[in-house]
PDB file of N, CA and C in Angstrom:
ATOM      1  N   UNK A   1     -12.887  59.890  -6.140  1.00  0.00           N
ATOM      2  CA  UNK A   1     -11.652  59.150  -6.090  1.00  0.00           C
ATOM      3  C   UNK A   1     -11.910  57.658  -5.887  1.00  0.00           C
ATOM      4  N   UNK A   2     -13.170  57.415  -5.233  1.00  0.00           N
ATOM      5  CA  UNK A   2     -13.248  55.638  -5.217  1.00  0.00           C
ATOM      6  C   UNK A   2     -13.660  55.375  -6.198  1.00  0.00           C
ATOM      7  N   UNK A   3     -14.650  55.867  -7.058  1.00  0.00           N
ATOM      8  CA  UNK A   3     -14.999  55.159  -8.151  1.00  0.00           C
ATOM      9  C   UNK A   3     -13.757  54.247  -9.169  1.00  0.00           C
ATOM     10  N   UNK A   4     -12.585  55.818  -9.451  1.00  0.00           N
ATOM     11  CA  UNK A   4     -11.286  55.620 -10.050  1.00  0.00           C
ATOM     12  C   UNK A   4     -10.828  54.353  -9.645  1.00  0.00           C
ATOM     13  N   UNK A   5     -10.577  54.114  -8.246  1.00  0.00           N
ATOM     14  CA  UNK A   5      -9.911  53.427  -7.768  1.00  0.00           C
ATOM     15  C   UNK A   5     -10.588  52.024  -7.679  1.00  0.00           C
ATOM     16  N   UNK A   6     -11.870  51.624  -7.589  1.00  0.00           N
ATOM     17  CA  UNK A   6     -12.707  50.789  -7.901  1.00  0.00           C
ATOM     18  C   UNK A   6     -12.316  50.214  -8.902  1.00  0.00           C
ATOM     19  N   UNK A   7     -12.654  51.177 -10.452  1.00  0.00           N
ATOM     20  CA  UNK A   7     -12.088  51.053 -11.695  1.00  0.00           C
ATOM     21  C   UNK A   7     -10.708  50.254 -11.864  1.00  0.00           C
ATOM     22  N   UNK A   8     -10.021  50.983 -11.339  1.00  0.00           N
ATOM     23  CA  UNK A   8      -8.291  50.433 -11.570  1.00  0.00           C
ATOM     24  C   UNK A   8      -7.952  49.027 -10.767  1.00  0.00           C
ATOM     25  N   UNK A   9      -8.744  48.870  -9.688  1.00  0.00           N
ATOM     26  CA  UNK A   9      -8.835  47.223  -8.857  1.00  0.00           C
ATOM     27  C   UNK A   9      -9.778  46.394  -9.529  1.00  0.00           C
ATOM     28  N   UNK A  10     -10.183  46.939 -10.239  1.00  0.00           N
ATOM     29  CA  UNK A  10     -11.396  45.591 -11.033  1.00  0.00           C
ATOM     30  C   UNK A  10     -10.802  44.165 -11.437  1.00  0.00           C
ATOM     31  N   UNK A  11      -9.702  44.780 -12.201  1.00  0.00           N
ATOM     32  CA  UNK A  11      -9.410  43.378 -12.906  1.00  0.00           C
ATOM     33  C   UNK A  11      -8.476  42.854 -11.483  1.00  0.00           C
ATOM     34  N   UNK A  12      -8.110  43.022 -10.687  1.00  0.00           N
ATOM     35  CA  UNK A  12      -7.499  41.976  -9.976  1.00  0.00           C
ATOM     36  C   UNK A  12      -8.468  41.448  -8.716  1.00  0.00           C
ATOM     37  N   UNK A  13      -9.376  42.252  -8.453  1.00  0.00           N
ATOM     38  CA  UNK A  13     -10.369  41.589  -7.766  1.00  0.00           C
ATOM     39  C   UNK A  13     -11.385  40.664  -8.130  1.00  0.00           C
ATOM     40  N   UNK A  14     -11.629  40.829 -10.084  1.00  0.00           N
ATOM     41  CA  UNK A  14     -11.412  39.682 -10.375  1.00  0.00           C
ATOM     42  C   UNK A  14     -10.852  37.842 -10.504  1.00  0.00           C
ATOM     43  N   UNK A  15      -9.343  38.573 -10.337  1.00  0.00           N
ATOM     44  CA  UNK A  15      -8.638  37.485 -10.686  1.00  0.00           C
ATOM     45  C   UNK A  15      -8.402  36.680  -9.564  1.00  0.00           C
ATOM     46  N   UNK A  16      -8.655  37.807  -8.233  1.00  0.00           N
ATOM     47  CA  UNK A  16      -8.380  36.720  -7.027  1.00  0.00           C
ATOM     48  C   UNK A  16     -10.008  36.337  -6.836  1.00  0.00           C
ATOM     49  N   UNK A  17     -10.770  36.847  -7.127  1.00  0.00           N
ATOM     50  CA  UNK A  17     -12.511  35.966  -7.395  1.00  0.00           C
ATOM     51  C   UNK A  17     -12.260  34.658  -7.697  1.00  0.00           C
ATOM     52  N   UNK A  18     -11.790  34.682  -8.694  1.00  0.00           N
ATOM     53  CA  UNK A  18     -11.344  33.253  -9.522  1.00  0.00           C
ATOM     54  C   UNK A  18     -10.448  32.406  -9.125  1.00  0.00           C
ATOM     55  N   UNK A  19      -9.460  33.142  -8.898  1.00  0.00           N
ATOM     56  CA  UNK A  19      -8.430  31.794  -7.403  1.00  0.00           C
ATOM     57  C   UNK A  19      -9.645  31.299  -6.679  1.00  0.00           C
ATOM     58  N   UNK A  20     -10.580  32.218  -5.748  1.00  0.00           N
ATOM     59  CA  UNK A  20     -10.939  31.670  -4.946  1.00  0.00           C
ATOM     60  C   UNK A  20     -11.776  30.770  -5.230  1.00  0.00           C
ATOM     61  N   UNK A  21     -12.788  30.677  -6.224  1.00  0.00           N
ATOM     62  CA  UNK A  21     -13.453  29.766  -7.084  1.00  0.00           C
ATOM     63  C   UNK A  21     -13.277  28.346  -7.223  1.00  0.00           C
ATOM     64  N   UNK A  22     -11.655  28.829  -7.873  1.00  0.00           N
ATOM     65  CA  UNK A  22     -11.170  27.497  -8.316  1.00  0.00           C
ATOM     66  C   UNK A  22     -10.142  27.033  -7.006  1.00  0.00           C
ATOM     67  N   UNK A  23     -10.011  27.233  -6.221  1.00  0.00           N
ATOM     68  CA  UNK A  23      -9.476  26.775  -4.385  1.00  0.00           C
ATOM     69  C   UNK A  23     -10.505  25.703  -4.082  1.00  0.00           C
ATOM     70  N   UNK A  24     -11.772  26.509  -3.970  1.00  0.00           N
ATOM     71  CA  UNK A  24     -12.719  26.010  -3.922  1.00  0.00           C
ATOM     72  C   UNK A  24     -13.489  24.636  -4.900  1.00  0.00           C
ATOM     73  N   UNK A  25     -13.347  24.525  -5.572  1.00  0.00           N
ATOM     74  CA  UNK A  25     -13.968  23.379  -6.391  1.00  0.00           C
ATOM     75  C   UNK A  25     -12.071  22.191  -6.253  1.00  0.00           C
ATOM     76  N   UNK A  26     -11.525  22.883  -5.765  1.00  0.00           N
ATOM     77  CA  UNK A  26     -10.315  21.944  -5.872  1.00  0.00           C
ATOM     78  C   UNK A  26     -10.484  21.192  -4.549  1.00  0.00           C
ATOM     79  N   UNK A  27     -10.416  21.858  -3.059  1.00  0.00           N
ATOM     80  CA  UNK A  27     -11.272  21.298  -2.248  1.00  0.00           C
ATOM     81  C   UNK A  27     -12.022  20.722  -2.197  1.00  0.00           C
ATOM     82  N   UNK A  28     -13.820  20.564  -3.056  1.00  0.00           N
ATOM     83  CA  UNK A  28     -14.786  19.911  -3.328  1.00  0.00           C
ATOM     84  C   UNK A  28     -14.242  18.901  -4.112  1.00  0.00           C
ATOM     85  N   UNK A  29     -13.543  18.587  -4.766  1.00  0.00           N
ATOM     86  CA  UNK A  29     -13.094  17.741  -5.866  1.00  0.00           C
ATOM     87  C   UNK A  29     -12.336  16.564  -4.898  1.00  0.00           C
ATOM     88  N   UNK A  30     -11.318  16.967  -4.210  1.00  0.00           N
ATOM     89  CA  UNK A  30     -10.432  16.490  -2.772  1.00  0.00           C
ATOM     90  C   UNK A  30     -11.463  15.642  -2.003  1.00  0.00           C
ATOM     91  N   UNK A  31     -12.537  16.098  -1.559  1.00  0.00           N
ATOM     92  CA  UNK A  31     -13.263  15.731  -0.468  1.00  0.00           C
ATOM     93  C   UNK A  31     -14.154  14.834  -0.965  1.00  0.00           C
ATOM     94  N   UNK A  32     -14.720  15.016  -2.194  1.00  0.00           N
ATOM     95  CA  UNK A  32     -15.344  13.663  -2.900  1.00  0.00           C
ATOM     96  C   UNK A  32     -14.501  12.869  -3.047  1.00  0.00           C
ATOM     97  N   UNK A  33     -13.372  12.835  -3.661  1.00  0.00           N
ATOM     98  CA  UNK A  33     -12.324  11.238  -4.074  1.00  0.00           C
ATOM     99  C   UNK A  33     -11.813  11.029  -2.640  1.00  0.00           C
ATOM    100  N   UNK A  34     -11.625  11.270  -1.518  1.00  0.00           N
ATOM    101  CA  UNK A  34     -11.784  10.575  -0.128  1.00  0.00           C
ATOM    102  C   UNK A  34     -13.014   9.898   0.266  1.00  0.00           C
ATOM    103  N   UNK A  35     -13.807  10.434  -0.459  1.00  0.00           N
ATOM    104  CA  UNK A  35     -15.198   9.885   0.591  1.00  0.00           C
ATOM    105  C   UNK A  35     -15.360   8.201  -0.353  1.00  0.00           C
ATOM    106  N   UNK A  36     -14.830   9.209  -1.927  1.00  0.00           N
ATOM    107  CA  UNK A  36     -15.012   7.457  -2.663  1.00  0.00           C
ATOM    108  C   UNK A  36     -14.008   6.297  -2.470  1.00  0.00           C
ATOM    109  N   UNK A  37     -13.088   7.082  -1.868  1.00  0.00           N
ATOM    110  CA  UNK A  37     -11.672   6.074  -1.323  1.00  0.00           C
ATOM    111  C   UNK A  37     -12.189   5.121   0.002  1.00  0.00           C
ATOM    112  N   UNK A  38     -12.706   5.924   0.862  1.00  0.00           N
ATOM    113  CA  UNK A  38     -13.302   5.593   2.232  1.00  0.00           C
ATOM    114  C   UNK A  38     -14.494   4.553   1.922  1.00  0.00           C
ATOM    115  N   UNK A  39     -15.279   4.700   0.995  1.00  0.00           N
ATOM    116  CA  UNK A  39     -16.272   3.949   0.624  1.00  0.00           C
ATOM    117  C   UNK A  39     -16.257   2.640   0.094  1.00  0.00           C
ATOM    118  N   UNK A  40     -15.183   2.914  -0.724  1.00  0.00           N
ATOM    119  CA  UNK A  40     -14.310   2.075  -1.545  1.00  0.00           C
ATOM    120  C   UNK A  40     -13.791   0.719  -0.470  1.00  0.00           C
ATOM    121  N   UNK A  41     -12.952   0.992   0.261  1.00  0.00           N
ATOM    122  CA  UNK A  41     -12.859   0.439   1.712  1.00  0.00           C
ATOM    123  C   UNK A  41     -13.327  -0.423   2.302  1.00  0.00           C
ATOM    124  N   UNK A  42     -14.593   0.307   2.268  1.00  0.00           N
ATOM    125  CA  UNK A  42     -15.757   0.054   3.124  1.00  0.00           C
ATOM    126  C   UNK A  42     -16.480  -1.536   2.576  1.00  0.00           C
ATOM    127  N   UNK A  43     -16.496  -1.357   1.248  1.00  0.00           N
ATOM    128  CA  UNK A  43     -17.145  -2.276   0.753  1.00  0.00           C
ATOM    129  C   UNK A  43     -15.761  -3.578   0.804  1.00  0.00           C
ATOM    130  N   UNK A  44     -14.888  -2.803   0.227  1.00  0.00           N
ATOM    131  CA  UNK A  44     -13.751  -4.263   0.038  1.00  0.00           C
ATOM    132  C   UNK A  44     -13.339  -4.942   1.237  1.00  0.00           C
ATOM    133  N   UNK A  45     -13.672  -4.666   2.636  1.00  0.00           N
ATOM    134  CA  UNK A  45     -13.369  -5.109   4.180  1.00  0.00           C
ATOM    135  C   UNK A  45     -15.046  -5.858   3.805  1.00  0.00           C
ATOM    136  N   UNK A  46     -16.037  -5.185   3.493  1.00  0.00           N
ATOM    137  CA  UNK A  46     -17.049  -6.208   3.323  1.00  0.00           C
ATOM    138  C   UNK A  46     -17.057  -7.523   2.375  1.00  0.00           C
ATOM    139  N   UNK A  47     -16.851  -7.337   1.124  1.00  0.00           N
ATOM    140  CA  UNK A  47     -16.714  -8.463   0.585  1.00  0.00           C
ATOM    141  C   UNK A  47     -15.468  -9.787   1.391  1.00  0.00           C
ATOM    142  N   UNK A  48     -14.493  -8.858   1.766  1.00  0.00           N
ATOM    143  CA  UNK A  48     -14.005  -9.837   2.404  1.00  0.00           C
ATOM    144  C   UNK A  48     -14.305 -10.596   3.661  1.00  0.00           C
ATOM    145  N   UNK A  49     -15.264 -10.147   4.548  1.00  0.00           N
ATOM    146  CA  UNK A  49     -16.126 -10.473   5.466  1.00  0.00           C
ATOM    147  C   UNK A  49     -16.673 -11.517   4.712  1.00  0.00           C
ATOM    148  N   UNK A  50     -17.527 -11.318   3.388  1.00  0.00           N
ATOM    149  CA  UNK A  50     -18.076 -12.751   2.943  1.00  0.00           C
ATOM    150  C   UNK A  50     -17.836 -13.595   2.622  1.00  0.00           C
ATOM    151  N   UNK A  51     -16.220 -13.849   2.411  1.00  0.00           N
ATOM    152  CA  UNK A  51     -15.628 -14.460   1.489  1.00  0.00           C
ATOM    153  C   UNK A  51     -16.032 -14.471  -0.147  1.00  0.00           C
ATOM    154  N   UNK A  52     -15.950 -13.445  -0.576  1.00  0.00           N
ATOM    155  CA  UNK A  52     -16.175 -13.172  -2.382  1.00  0.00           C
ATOM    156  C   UNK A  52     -15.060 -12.935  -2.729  1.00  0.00           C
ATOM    157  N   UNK A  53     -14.012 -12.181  -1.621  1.00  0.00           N
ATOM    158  CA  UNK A  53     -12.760 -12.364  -2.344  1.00  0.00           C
ATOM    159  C   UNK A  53     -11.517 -12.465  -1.090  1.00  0.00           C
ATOM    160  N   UNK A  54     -10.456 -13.472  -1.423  1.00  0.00           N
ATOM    161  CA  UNK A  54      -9.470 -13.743  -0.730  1.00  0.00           C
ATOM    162  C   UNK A  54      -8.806 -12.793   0.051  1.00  0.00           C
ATOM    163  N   UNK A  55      -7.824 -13.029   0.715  1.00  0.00           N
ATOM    164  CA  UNK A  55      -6.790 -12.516   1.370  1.00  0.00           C
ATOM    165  C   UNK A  55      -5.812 -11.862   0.415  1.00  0.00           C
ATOM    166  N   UNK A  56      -5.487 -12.544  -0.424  1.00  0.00           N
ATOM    167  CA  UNK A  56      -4.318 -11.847  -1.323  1.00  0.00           C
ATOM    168  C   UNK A  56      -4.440 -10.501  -1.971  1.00  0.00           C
ATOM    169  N   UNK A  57      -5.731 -10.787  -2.382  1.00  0.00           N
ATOM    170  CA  UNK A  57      -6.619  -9.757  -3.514  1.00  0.00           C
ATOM    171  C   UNK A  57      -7.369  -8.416  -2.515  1.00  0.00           C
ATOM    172  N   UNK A  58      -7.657  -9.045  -1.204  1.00  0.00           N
ATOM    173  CA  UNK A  58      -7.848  -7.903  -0.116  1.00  0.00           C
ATOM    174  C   UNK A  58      -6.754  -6.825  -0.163  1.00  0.00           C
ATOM    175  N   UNK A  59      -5.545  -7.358   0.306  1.00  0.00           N
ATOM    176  CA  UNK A  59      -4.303  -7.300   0.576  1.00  0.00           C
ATOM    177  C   UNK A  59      -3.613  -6.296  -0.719  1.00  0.00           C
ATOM    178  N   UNK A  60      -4.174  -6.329  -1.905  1.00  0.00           N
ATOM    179  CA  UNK A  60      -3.326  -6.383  -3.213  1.00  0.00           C
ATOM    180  C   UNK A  60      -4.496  -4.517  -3.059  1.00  0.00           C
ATOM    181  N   UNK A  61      -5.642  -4.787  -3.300  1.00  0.00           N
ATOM    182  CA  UNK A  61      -6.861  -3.739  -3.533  1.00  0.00           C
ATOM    183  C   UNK A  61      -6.507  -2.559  -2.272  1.00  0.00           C
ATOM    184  N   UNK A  62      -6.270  -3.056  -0.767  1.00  0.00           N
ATOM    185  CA  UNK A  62      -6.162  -2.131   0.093  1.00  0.00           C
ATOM    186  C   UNK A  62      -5.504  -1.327  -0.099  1.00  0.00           C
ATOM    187  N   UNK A  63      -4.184  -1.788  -0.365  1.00  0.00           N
ATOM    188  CA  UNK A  63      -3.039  -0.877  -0.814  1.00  0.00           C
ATOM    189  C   UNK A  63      -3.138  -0.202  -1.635  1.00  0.00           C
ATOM    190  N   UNK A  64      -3.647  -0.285  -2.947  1.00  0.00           N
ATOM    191  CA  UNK A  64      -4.075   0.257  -3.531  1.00  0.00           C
ATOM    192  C   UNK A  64      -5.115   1.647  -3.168  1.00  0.00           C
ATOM    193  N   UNK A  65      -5.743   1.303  -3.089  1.00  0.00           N
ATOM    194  CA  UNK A  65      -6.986   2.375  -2.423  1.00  0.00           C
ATOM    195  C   UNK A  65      -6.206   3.099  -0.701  1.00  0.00           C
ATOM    196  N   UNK A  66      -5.500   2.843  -0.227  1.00  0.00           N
ATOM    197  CA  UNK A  66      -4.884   3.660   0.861  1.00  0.00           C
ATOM    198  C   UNK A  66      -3.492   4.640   0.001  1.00  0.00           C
ATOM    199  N   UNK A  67      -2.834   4.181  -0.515  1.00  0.00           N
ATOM    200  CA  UNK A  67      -2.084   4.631  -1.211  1.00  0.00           C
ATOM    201  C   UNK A  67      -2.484   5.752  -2.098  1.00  0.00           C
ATOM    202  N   UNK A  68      -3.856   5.977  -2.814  1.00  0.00           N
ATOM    203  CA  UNK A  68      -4.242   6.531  -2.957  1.00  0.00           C
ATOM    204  C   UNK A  68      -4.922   7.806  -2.467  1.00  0.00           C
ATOM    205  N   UNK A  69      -5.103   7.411  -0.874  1.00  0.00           N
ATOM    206  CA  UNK A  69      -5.491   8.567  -0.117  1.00  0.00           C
ATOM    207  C   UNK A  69      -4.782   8.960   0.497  1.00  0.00           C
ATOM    208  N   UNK A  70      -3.354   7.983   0.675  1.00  0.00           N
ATOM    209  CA  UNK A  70      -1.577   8.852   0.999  1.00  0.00           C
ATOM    210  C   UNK A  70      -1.771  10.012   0.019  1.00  0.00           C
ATOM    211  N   UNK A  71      -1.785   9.462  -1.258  1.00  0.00           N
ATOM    212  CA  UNK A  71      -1.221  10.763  -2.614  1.00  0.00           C
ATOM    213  C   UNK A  71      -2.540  12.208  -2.178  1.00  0.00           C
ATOM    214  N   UNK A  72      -3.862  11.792  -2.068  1.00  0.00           N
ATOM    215  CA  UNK A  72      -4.750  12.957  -1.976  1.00  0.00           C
ATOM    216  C   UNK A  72      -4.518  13.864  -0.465  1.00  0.00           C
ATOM    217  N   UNK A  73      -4.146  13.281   0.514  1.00  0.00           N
ATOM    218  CA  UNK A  73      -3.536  13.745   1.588  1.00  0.00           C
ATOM    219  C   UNK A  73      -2.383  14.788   1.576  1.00  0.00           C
ATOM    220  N   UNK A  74      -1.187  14.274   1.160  1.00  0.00           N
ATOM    221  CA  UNK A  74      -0.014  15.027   0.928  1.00  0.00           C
ATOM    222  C   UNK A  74       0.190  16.405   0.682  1.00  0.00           C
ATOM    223  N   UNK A  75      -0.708  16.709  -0.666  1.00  0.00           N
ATOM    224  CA  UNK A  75      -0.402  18.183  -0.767  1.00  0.00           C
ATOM    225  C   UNK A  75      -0.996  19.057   0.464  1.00  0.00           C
ATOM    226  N   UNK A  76      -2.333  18.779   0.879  1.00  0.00           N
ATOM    227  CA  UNK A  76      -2.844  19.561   2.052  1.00  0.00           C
ATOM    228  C   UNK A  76      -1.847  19.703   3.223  1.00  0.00           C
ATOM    229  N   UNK A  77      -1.157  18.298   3.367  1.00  0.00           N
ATOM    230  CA  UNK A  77       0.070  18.606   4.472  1.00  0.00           C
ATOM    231  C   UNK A  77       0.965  19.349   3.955  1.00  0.00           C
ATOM    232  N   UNK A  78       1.661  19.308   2.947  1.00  0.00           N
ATOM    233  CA  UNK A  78       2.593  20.012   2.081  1.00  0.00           C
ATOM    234  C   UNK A  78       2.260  21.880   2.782  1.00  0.00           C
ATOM    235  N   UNK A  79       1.004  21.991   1.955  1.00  0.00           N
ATOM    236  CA  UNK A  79       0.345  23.511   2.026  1.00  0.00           C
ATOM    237  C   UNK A  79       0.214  24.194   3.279  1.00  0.00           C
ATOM    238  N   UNK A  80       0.763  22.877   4.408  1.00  0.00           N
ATOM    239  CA  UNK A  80      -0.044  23.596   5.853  1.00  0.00           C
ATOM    240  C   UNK A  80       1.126  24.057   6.838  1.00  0.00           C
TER     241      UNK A  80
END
């Protein structure tokens, strides 16, 4: 009787294989474009430390790049 029943769950123990797969690389995908957001950051608070680029253009880029890790943020709060 398990074999049968093995048989007849295949394809959906499949299919949740593959959710979990792709959960997974969606996460990994998430956690790299933060780290490049964070990095991203990192450097543009530096250049502006050297003066290579102004206040305005600091100002204009931050937002940019935080705003961006508002949008990658959201759904995880959404989901939780």
């Amino acid at each position: 009787m398990l074999i049968i029943d093995d048989l007849l769950l295949a394809p959906f123990k499949g299919l949740y294989w593959i959710g979990k797969e792709i959960h997974k690389a969606v996460l990994t995908e998430q956690v790299s474009q933060r780290e490049a957001i964070t990095t991203a950051l990192s450097e543009l608070y530096m250049e502006l430390e050297t003066g290579r680029i102004d206040e305005a253009e600091f100002d204009t880029r931050e937002a940019e790049l935080l705003d961006a890790l508002d949008r990658l943020q959201e759904p995880s709060q959404d989901g939780a």
